[in-house]
C-alpha atoms as a PDB file:
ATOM      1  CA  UNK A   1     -21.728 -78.724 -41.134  1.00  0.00           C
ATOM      2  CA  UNK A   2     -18.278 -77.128 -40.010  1.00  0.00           C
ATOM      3  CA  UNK A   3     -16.172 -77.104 -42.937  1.00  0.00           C
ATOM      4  CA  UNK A   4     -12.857 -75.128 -43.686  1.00  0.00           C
ATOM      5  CA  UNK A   5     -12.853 -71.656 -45.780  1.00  0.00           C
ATOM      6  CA  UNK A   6     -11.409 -73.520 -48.882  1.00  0.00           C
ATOM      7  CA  UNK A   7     -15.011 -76.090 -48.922  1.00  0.00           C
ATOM      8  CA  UNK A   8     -16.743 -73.433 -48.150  1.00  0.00           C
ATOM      9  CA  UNK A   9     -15.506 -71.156 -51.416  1.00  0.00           C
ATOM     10  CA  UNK A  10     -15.327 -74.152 -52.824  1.00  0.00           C
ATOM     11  CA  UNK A  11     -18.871 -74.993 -52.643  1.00  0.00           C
ATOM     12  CA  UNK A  12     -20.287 -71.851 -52.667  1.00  0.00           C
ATOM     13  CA  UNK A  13     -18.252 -70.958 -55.915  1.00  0.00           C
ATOM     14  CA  UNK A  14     -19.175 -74.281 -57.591  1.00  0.00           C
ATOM     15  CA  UNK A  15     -22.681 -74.866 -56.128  1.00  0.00           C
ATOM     16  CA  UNK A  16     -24.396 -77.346 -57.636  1.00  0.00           C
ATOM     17  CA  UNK A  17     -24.830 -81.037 -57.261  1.00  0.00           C
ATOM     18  CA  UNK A  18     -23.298 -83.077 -60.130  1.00  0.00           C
ATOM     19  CA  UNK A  19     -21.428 -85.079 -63.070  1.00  0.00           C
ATOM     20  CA  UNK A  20     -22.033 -88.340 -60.893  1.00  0.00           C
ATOM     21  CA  UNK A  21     -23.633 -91.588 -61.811  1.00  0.00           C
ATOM     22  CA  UNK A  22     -23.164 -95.206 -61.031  1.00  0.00           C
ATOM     23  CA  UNK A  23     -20.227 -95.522 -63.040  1.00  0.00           C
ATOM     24  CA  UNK A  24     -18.426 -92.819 -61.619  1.00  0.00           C
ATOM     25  CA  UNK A  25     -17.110 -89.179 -62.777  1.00  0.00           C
ATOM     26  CA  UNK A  26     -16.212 -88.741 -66.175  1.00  0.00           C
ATOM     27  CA  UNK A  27     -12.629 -87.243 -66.378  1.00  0.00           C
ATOM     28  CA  UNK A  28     -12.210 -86.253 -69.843  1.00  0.00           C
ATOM     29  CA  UNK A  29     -11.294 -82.469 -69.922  1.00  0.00           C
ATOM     30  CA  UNK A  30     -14.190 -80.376 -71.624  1.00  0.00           C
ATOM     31  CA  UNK A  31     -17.187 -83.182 -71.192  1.00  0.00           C
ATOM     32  CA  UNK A  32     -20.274 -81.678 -69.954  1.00  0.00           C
ATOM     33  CA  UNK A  33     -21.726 -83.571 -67.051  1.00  0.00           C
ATOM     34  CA  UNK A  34     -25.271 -83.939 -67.353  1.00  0.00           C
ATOM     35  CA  UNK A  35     -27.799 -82.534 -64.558  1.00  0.00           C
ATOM     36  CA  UNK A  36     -29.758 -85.315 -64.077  1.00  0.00           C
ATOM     37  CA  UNK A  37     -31.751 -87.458 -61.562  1.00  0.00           C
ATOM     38  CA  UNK A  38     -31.072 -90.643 -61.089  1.00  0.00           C
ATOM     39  CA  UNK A  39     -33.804 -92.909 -61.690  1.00  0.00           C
ATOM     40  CA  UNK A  40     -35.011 -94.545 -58.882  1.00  0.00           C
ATOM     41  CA  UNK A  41     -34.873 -98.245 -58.635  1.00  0.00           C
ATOM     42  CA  UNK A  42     -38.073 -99.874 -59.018  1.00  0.00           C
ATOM     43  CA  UNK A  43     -39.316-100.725 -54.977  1.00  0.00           C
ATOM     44  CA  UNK A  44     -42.395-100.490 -52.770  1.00  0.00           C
ATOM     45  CA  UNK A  45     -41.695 -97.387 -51.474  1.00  0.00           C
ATOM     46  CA  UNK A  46     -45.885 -95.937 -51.161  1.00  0.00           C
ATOM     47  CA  UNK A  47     -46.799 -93.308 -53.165  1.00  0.00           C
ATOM     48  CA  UNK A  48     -46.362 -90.672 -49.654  1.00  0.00           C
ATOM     49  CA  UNK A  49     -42.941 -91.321 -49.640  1.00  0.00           C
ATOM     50  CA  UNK A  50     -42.605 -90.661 -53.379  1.00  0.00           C
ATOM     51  CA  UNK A  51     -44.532 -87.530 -53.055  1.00  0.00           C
ATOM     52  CA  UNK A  52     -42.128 -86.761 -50.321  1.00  0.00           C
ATOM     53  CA  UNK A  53     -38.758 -87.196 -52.614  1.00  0.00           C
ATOM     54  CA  UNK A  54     -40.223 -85.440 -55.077  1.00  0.00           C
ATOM     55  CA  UNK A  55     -40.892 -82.444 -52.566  1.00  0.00           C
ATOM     56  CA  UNK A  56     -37.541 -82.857 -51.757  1.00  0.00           C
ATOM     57  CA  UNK A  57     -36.251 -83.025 -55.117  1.00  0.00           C
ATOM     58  CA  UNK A  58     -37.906 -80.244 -56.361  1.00  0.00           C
ATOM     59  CA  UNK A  59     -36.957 -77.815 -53.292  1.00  0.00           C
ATOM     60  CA  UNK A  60     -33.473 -78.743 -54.135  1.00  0.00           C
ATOM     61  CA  UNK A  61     -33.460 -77.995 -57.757  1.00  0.00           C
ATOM     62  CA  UNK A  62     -34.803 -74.269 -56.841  1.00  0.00           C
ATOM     63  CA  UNK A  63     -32.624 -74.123 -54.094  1.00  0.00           C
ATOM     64  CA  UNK A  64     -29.538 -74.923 -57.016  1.00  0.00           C
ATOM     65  CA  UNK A  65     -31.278 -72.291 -59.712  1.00  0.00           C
ATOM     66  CA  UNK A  66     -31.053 -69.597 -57.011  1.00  0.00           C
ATOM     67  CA  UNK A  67     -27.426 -70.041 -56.318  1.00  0.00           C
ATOM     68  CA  UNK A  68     -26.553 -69.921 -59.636  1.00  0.00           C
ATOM     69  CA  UNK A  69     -27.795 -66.714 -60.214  1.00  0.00           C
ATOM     70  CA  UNK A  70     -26.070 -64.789 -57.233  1.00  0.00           C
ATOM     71  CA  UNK A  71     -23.136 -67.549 -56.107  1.00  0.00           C
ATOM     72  CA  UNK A  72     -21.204 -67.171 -59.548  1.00  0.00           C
ATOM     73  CA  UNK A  73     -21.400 -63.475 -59.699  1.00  0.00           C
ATOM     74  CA  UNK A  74     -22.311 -62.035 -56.078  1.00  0.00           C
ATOM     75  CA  UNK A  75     -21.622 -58.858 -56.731  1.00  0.00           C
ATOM     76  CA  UNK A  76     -24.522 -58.588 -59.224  1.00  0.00           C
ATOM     77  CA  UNK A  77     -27.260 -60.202 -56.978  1.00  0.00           C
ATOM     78  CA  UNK A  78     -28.456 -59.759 -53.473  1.00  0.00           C
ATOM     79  CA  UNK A  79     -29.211 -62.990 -51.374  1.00  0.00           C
ATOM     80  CA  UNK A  80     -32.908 -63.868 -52.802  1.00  0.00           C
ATOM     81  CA  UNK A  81     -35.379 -63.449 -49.657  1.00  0.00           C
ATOM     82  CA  UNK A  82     -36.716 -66.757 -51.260  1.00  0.00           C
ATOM     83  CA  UNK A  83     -34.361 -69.007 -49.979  1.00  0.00           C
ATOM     84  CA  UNK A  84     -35.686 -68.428 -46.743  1.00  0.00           C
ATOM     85  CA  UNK A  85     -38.885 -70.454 -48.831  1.00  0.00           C
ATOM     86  CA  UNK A  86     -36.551 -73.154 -49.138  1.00  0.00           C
ATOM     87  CA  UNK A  87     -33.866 -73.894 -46.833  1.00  0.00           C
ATOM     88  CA  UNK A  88     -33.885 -73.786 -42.799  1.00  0.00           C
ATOM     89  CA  UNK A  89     -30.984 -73.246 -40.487  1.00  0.00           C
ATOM     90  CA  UNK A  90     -28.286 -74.235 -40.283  1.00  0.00           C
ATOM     91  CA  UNK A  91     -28.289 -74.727 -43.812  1.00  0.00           C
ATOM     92  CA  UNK A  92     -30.028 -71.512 -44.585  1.00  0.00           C
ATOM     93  CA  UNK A  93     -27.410 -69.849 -42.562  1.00  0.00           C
ATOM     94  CA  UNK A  94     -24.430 -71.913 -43.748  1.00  0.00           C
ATOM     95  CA  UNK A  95     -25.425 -70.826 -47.801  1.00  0.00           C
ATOM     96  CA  UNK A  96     -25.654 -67.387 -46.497  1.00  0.00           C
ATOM     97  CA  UNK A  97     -22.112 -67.253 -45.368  1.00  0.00           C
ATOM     98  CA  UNK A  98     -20.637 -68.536 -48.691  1.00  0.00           C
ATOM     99  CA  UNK A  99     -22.431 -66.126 -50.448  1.00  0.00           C
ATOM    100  CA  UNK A 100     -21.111 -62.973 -47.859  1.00  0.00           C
ATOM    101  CA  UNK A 101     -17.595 -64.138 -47.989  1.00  0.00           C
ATOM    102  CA  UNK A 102     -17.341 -64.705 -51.731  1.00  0.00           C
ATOM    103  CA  UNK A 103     -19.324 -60.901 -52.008  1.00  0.00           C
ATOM    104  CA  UNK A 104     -16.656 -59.912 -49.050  1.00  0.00           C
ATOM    105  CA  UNK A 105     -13.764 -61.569 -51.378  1.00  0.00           C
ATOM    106  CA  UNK A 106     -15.176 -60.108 -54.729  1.00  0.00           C
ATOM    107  CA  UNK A 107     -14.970 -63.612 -55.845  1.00  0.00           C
ATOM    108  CA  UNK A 108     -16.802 -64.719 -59.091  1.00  0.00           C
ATOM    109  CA  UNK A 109     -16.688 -67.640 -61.461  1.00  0.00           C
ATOM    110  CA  UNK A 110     -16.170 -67.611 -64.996  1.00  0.00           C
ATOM    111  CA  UNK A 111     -18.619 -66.077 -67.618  1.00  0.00           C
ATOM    112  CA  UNK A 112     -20.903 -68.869 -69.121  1.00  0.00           C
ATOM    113  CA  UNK A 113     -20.060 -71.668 -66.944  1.00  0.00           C
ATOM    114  CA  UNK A 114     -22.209 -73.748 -64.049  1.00  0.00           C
ATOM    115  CA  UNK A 115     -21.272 -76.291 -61.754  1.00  0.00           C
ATOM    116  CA  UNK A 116     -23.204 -79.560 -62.624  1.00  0.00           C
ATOM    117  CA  UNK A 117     -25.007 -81.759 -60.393  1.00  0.00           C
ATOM    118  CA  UNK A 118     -26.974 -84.817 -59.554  1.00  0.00           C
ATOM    119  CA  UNK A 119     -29.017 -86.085 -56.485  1.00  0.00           C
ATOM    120  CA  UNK A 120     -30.802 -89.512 -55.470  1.00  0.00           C
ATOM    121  CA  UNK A 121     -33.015 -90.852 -53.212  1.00  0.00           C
ATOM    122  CA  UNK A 122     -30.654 -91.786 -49.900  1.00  0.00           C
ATOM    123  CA  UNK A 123     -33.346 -94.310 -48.357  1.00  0.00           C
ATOM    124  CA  UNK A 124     -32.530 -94.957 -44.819  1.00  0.00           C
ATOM    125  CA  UNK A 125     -30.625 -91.950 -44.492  1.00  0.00           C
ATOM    126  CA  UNK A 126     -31.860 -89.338 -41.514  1.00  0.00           C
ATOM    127  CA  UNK A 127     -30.552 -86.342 -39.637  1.00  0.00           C
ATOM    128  CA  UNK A 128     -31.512 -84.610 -36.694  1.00  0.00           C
ATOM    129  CA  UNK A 129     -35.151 -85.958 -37.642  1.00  0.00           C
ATOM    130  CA  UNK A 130     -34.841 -85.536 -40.854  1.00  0.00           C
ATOM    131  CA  UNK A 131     -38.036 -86.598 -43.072  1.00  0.00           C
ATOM    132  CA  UNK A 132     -36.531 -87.378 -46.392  1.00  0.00           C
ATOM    133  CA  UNK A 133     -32.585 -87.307 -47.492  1.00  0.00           C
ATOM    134  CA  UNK A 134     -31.134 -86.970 -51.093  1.00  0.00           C
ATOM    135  CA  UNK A 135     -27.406 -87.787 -52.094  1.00  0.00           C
ATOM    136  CA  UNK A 136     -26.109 -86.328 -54.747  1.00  0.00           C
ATOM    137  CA  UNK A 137     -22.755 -85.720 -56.660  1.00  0.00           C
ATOM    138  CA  UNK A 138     -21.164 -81.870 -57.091  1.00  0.00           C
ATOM    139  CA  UNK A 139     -18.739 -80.862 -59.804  1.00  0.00           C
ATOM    140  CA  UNK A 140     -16.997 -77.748 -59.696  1.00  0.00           C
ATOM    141  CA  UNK A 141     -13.883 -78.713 -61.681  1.00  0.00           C
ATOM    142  CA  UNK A 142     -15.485 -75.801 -64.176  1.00  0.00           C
ATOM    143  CA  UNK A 143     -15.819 -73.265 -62.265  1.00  0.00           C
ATOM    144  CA  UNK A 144     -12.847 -71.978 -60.482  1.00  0.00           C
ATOM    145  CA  UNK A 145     -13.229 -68.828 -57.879  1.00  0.00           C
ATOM    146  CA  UNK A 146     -11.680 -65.763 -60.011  1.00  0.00           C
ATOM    147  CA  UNK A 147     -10.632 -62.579 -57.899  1.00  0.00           C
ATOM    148  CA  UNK A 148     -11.360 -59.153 -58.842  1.00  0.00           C
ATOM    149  CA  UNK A 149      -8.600 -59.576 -61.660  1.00  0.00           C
ATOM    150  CA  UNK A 150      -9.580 -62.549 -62.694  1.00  0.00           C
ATOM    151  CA  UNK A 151      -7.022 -64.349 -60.797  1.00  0.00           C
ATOM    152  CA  UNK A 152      -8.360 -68.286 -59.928  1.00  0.00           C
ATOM    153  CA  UNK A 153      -8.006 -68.226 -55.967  1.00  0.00           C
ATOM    154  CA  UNK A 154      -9.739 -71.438 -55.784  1.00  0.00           C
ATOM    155  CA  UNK A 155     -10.025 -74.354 -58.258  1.00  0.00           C
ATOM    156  CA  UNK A 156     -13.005 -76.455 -58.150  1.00  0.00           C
ATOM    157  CA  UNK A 157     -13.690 -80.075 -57.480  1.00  0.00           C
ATOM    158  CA  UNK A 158     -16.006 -83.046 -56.743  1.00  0.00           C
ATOM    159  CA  UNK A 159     -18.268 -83.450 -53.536  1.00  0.00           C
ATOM    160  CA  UNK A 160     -20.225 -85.888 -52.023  1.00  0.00           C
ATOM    161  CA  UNK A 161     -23.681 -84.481 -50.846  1.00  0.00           C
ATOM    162  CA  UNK A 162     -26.018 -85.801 -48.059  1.00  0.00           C
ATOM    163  CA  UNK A 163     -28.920 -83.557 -48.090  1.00  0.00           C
ATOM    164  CA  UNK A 164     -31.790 -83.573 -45.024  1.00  0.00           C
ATOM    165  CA  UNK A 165     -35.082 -82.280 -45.464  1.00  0.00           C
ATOM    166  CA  UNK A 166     -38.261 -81.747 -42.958  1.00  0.00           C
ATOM    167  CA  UNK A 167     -40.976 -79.879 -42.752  1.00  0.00           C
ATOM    168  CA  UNK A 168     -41.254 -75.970 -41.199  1.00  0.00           C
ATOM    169  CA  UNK A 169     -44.363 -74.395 -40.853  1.00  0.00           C
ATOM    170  CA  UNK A 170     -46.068 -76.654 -43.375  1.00  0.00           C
ATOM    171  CA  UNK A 171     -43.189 -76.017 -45.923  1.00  0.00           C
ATOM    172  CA  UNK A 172     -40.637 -79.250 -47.325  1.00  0.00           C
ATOM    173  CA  UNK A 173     -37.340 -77.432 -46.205  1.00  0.00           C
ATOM    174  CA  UNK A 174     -33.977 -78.449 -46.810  1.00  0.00           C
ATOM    175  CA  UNK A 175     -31.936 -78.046 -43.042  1.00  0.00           C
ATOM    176  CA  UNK A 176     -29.178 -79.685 -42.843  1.00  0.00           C
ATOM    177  CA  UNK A 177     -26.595 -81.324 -44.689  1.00  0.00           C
ATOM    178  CA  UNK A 178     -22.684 -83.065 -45.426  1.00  0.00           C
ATOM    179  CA  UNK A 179     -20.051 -82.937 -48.183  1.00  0.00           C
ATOM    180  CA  UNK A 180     -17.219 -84.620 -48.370  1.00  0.00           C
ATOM    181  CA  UNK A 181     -14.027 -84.487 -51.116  1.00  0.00           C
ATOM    182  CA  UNK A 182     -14.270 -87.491 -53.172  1.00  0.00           C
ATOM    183  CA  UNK A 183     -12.335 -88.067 -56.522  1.00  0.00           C
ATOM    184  CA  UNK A 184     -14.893 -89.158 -58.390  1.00  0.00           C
ATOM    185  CA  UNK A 185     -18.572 -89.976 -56.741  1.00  0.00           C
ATOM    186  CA  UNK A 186     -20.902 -93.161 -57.371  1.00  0.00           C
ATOM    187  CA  UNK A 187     -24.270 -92.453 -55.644  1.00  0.00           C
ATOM    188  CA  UNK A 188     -25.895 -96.014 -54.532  1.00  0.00           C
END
């Protein structure tokens, strides 16, 4: 999870999972990615672990609709108590940081626009005993980081997500997680 200032901003300007499918990122300028699950392939997985991506699924989507409302303009929001609901440390600690510096910074994003996103099923994926995983795609080329003039201090761009999820106290908690710079993102 140790990441430099810039992916930090970065993601905690931009947000969201997104604009990635099989074939790839689309690069026209001005074409909205969609927010979208990929289907999952048709397999045996038993109907516990579907519940459980769901779960996951689900818990990430809130987690997402949160962090738009007080990521893009921090000074506006307060950190919602509900996260604490949703993610664990060190995530829950990690999102809480990128939210303080950009509020620090007085660092929003433009009026009207959202980071887009997509996540999968990552089968076979685990962390720290991690119960379920979800990969996903983040797009941020939208959404630069404007100063308090409106300045862009930092432009946005595509991620690679591996998200980790287990359970805490009886509650499906995202806890841990990767991103990595990619040019454009396929998710397997």
């Amino acid at each position: 999870m140790h990441r430099s200032v810039l992916v930090v901003v970065a993601l905690a300007v931009s947000l969201v999972l997104a604009g990635c499918s099989p074939g790839g990122v689309d690069e026209s300028p001005g074409s909205p990615l969609p927010s979208a699950s990929v289907p999952a392939p048709p397999s045996s997985v038993n109907a516990e672990m579907d519940a459980l991506y769901a779960e996951a699924e689900s818990v990430f989507r809130r987690v997402m609709e949160l962090r738009f409302q007080f990521e893009l303009q921090p000074q506006q929001y307060e950190f919602p108590a509900e996260m604490g609901e949703l993610l664990a440390d060190p995530y829950l600690s990690w999102v809480r940081g990128g939210y303080d510096y950009m509020r620090e910074q007085n660092w929003h994003a433009p009026d009207g626009v959202e980071p887009t996103f997509v996540v999968a099923r990552y089968p076979g994926a685990s962390k720290a005993d991690s119960e379920v995983a979800l990969e996903g795609c983040l797009d941020t080329r939208q959404v630069p980081a404007l100063d308090a003039s409106g300045q862009v201090v930092s432009e946005g761009t595509v991620f690679h997500l591996e998200l980790f999820f287990k359970h805490f106290d009886g509650q499906l908690k995202l806890f841990e997680g990767t991103s990595n710079e990619v040019t454009e993102c396929a998710i397997r």
